[in-house]
N, C-alpha and C. Protein backbone atom coordinates (compact mmCIF):
# COMPACT_ATOMS: atom_id res chain seq x y z
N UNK A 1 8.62 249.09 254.37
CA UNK A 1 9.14 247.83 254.82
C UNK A 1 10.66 247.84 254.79
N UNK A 2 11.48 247.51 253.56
CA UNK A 2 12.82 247.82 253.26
C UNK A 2 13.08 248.53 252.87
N UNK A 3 14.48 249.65 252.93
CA UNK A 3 14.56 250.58 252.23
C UNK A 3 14.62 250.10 250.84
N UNK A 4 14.54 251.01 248.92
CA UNK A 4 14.64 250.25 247.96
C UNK A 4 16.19 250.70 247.71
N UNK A 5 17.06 249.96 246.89
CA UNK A 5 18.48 249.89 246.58
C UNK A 5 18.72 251.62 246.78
N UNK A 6 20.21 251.78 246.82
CA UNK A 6 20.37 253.10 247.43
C UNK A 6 20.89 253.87 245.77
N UNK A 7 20.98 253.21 245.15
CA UNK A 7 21.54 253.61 243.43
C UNK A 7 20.32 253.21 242.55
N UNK A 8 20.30 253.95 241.58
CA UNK A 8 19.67 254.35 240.68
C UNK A 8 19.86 253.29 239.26
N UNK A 9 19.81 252.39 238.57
CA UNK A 9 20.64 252.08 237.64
C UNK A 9 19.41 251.63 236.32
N UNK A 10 19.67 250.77 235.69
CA UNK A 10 19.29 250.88 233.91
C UNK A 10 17.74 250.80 233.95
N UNK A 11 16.56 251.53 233.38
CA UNK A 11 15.50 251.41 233.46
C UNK A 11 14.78 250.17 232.95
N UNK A 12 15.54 249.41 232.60
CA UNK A 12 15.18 248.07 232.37
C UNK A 12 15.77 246.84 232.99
N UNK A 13 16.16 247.56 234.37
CA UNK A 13 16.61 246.36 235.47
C UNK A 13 15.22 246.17 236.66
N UNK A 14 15.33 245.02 236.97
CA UNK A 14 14.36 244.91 237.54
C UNK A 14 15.35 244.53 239.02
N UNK A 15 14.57 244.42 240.31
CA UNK A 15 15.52 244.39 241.02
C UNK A 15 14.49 243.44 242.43
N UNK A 16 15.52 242.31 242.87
CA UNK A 16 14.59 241.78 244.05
C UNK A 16 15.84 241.93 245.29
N UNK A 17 14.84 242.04 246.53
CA UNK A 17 15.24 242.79 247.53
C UNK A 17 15.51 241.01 248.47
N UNK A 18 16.32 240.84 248.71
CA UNK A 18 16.51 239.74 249.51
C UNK A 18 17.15 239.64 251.06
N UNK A 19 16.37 238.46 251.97
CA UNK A 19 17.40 238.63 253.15
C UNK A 19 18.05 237.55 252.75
N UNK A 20 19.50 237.34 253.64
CA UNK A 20 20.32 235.96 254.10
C UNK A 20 21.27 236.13 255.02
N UNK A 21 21.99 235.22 255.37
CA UNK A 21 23.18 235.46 256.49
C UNK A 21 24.05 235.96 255.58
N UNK A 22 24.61 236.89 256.52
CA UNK A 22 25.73 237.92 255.71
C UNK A 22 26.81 236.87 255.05
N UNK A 23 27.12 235.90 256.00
CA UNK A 23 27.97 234.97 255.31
C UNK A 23 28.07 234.39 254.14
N UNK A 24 26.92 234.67 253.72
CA UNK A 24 26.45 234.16 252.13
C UNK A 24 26.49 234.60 250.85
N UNK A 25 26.72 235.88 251.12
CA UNK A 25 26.83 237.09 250.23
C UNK A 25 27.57 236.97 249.07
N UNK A 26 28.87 236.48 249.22
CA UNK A 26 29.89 235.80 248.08
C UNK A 26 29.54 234.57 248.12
N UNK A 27 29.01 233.84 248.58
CA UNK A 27 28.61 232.46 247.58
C UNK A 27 27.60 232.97 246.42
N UNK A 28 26.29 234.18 246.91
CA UNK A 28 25.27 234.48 245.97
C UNK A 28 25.72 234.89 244.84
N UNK A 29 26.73 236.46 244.90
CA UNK A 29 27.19 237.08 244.12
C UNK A 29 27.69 236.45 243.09
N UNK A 30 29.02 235.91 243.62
CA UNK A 30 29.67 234.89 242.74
C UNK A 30 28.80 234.03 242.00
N UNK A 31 27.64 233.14 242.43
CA UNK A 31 26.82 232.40 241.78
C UNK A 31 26.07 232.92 240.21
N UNK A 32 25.40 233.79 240.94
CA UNK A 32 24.71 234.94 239.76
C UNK A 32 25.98 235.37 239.21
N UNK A 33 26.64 235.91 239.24
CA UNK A 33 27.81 236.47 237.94
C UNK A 33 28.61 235.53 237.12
N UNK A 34 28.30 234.21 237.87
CA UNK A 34 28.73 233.08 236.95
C UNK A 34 27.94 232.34 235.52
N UNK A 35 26.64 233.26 236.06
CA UNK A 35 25.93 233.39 234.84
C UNK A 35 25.81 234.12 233.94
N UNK A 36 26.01 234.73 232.79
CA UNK A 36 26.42 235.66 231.71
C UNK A 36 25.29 236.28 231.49
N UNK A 37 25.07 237.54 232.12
CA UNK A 37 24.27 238.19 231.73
C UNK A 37 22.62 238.61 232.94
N UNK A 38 22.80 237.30 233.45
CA UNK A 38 21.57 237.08 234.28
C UNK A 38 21.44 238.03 235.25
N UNK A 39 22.81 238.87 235.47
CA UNK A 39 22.28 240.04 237.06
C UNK A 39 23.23 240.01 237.68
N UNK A 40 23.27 241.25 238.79
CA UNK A 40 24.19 241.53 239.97
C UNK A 40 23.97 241.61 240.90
N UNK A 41 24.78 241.31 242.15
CA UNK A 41 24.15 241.42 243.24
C UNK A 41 24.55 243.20 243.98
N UNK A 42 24.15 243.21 244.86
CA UNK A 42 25.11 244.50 245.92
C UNK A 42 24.28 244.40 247.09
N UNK A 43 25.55 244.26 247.73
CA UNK A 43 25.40 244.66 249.40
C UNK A 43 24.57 246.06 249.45
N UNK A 44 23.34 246.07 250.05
CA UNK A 44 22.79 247.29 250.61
C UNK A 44 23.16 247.79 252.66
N UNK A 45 22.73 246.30 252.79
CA UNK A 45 23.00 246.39 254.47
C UNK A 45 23.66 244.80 255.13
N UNK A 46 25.16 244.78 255.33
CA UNK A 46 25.78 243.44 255.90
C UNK A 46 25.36 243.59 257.49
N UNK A 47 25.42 244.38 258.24
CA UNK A 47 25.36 244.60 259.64
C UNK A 47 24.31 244.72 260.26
N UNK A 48 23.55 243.87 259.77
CA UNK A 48 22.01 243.88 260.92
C UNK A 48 21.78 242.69 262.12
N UNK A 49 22.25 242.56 263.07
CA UNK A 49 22.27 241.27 263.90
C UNK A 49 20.84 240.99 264.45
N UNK A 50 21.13 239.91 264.37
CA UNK A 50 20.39 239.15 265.44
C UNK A 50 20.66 238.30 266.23
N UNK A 51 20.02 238.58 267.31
CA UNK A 51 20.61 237.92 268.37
C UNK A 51 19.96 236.57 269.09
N UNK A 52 19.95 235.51 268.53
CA UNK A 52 19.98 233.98 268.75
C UNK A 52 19.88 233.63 270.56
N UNK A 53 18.93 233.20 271.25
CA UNK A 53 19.33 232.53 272.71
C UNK A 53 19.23 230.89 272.01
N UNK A 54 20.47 230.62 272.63
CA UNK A 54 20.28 229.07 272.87
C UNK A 54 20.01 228.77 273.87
N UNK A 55 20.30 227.06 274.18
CA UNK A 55 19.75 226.53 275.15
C UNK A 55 20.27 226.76 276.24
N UNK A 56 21.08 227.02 276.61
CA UNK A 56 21.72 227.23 278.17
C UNK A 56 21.39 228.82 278.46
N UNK A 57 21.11 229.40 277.43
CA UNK A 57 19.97 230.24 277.82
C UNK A 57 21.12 232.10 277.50
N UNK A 58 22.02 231.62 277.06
CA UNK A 58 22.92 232.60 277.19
C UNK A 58 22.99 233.20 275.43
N UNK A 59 23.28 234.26 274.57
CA UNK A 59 22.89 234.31 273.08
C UNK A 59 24.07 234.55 272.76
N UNK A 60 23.79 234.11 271.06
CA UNK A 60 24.74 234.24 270.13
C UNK A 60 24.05 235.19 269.04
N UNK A 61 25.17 235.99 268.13
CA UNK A 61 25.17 236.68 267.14
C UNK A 61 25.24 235.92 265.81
N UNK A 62 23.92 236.04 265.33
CA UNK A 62 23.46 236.05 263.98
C UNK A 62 23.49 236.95 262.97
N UNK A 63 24.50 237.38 261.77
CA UNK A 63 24.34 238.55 260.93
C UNK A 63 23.33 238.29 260.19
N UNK A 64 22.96 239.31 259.74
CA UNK A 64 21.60 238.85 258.60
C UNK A 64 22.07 240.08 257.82
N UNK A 65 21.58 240.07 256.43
CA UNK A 65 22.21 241.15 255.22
C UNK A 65 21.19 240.91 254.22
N UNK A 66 21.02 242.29 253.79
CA UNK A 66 20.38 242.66 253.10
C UNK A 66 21.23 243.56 251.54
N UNK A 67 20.10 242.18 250.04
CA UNK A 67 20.96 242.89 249.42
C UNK A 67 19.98 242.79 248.14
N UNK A 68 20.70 243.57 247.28
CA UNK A 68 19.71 244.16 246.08
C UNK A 68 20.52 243.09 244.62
N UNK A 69 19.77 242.14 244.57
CA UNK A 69 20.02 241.47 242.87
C UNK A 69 19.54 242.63 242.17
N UNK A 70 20.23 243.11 241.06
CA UNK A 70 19.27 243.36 239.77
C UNK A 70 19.71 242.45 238.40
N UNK A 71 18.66 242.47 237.82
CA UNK A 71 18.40 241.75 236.74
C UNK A 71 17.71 242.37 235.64
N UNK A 72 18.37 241.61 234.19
CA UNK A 72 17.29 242.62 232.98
C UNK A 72 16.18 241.86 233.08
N UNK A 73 14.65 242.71 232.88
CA UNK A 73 13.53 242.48 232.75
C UNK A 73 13.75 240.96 232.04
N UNK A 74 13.83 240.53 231.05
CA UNK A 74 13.83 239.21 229.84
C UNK A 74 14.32 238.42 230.97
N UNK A 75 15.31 238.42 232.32
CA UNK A 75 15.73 237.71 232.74
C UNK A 75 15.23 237.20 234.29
N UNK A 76 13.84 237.68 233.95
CA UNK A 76 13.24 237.43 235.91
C UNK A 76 12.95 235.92 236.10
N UNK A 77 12.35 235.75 235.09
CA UNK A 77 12.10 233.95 235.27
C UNK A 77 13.03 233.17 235.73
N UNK A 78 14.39 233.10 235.13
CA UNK A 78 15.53 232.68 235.23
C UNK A 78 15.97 233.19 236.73
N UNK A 79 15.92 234.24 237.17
CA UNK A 79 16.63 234.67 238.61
C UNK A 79 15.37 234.28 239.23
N UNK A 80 14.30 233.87 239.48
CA UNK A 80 13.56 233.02 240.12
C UNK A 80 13.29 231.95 239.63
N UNK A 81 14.15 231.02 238.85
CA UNK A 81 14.49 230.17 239.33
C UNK A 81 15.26 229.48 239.90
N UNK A 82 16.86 230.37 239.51
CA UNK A 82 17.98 229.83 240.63
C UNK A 82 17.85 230.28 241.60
N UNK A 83 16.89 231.36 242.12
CA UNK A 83 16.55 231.58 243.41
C UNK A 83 16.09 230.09 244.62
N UNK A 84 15.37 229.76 243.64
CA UNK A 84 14.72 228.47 244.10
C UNK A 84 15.30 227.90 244.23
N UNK A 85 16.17 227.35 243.05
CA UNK A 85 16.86 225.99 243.42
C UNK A 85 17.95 226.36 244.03
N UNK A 86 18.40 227.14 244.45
CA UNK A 86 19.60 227.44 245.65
C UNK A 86 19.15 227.63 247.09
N UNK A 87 17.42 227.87 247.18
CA UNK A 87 17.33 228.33 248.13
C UNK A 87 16.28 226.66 248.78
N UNK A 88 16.38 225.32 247.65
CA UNK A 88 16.21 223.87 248.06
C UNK A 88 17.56 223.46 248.25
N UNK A 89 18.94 224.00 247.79
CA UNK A 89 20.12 223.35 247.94
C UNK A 89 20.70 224.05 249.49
N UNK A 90 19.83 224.57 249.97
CA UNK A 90 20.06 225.05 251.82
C UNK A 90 20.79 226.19 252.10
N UNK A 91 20.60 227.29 250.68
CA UNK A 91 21.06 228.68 250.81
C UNK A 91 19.71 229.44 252.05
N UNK A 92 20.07 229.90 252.96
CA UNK A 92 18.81 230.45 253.93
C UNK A 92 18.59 231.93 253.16
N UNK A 93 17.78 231.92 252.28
CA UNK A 93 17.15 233.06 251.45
C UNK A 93 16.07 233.34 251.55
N UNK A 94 15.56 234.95 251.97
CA UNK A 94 14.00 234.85 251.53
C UNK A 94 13.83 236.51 250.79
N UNK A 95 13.21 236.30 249.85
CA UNK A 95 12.61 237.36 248.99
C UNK A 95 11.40 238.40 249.35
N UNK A 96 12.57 239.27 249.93
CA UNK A 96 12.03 240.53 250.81
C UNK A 96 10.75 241.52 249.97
N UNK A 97 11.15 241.76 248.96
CA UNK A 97 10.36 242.71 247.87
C UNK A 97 11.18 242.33 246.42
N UNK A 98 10.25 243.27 245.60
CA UNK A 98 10.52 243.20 244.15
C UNK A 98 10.20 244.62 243.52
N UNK A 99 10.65 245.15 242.95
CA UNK A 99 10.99 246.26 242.25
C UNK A 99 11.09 246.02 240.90
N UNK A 100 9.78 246.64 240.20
CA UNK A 100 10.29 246.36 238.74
C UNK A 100 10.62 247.13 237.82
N UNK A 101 11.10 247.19 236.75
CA UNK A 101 11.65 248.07 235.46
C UNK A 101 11.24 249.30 235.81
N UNK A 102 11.47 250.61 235.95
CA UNK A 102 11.22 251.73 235.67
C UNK A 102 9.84 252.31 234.87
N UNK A 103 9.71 251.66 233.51
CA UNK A 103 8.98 251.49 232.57
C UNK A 103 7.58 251.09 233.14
N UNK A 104 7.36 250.53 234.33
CA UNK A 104 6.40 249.38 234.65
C UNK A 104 6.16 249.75 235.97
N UNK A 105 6.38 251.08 236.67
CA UNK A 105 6.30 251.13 238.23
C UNK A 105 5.28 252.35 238.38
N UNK A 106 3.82 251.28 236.92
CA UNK A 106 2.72 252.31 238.27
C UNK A 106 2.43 251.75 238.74
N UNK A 107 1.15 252.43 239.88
CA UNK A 107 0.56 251.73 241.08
C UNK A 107 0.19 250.34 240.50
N UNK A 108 -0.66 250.53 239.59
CA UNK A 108 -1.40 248.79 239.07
C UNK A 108 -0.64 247.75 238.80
N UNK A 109 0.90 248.27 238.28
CA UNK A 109 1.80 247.04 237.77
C UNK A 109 2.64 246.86 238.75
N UNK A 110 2.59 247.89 239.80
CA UNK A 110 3.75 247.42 240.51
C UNK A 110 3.74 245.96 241.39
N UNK A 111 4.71 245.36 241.46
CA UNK A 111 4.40 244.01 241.95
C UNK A 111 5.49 243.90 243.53
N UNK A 112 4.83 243.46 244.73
CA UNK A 112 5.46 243.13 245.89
C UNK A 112 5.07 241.46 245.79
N UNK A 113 6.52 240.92 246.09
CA UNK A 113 5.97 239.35 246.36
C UNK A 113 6.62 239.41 247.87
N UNK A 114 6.19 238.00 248.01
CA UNK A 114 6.37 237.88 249.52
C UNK A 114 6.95 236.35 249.79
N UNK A 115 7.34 235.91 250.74
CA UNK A 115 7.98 234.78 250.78
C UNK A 115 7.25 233.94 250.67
N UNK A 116 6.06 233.54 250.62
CA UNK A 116 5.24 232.89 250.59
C UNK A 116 4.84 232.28 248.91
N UNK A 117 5.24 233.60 248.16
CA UNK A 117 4.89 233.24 246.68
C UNK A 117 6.38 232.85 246.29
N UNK A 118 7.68 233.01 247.27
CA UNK A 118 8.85 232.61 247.06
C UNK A 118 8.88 231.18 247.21
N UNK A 119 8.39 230.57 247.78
CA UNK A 119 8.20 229.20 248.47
C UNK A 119 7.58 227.82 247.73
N UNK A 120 6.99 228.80 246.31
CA UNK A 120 6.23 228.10 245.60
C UNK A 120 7.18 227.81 244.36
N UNK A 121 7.84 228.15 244.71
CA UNK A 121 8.82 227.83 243.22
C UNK A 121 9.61 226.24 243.52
């Protein structure tokens, strides 16, 4: 589906794979690092367009970006929940995949959510 983050990092980060408009990227980042401890973001992919027709029938360019939060394991609850409530305060977010701890990535534990179980928060 998505590629997973292109770096390697602490075996006890867990990591969710998100889309949004590229434009958003430093409102997210900044958001999450304003929290102590809770996670980082990184740009994986800013340059993926899409291309929008409006009504007169002629299109516009939509960026869309793709980027990798990680977070420590103790802290997933918490990054799904400001997921949520940023993404009711009209951040256009949706929660591409999930990647978990190192520790925890066999077949049986591994966990994919989908926007749908994003939606429920």
């Amino acid at each position: 589906m998505f590629p997973p983050p292109s770096v390697s990092f602490a075996p006890d980060m867990g990591c969710f794979g998100l889309g949004l408009p590229a434009a958003q990227i430093v409102l997210l980042s900044w958001i999450v690092s304003e929290y102590d401890g809770l996670g980082f973001v990184k740009t994986e992919n800013a340059a993926v367009e899409k291309y929008m027709g409006n009504a007169v029938g002629s299109s516009s360019k939509e960026r869309e970006a793709y980027v990798s939060l990680f977070f420590p394991e103790k802290k997933r609850d918490d990054v799904l929940e400001l997921l949520g409530v940023l993404k009711n305060e009209g951040l256009e977010i949706a929660l591409l995949f999930e990647l978990p701890p190192s520790p925890y990535t066999s077949k049986d534990s591994a966990k994919e959510r989908t926007l749908e179980d994003f939606d429920t928060l």
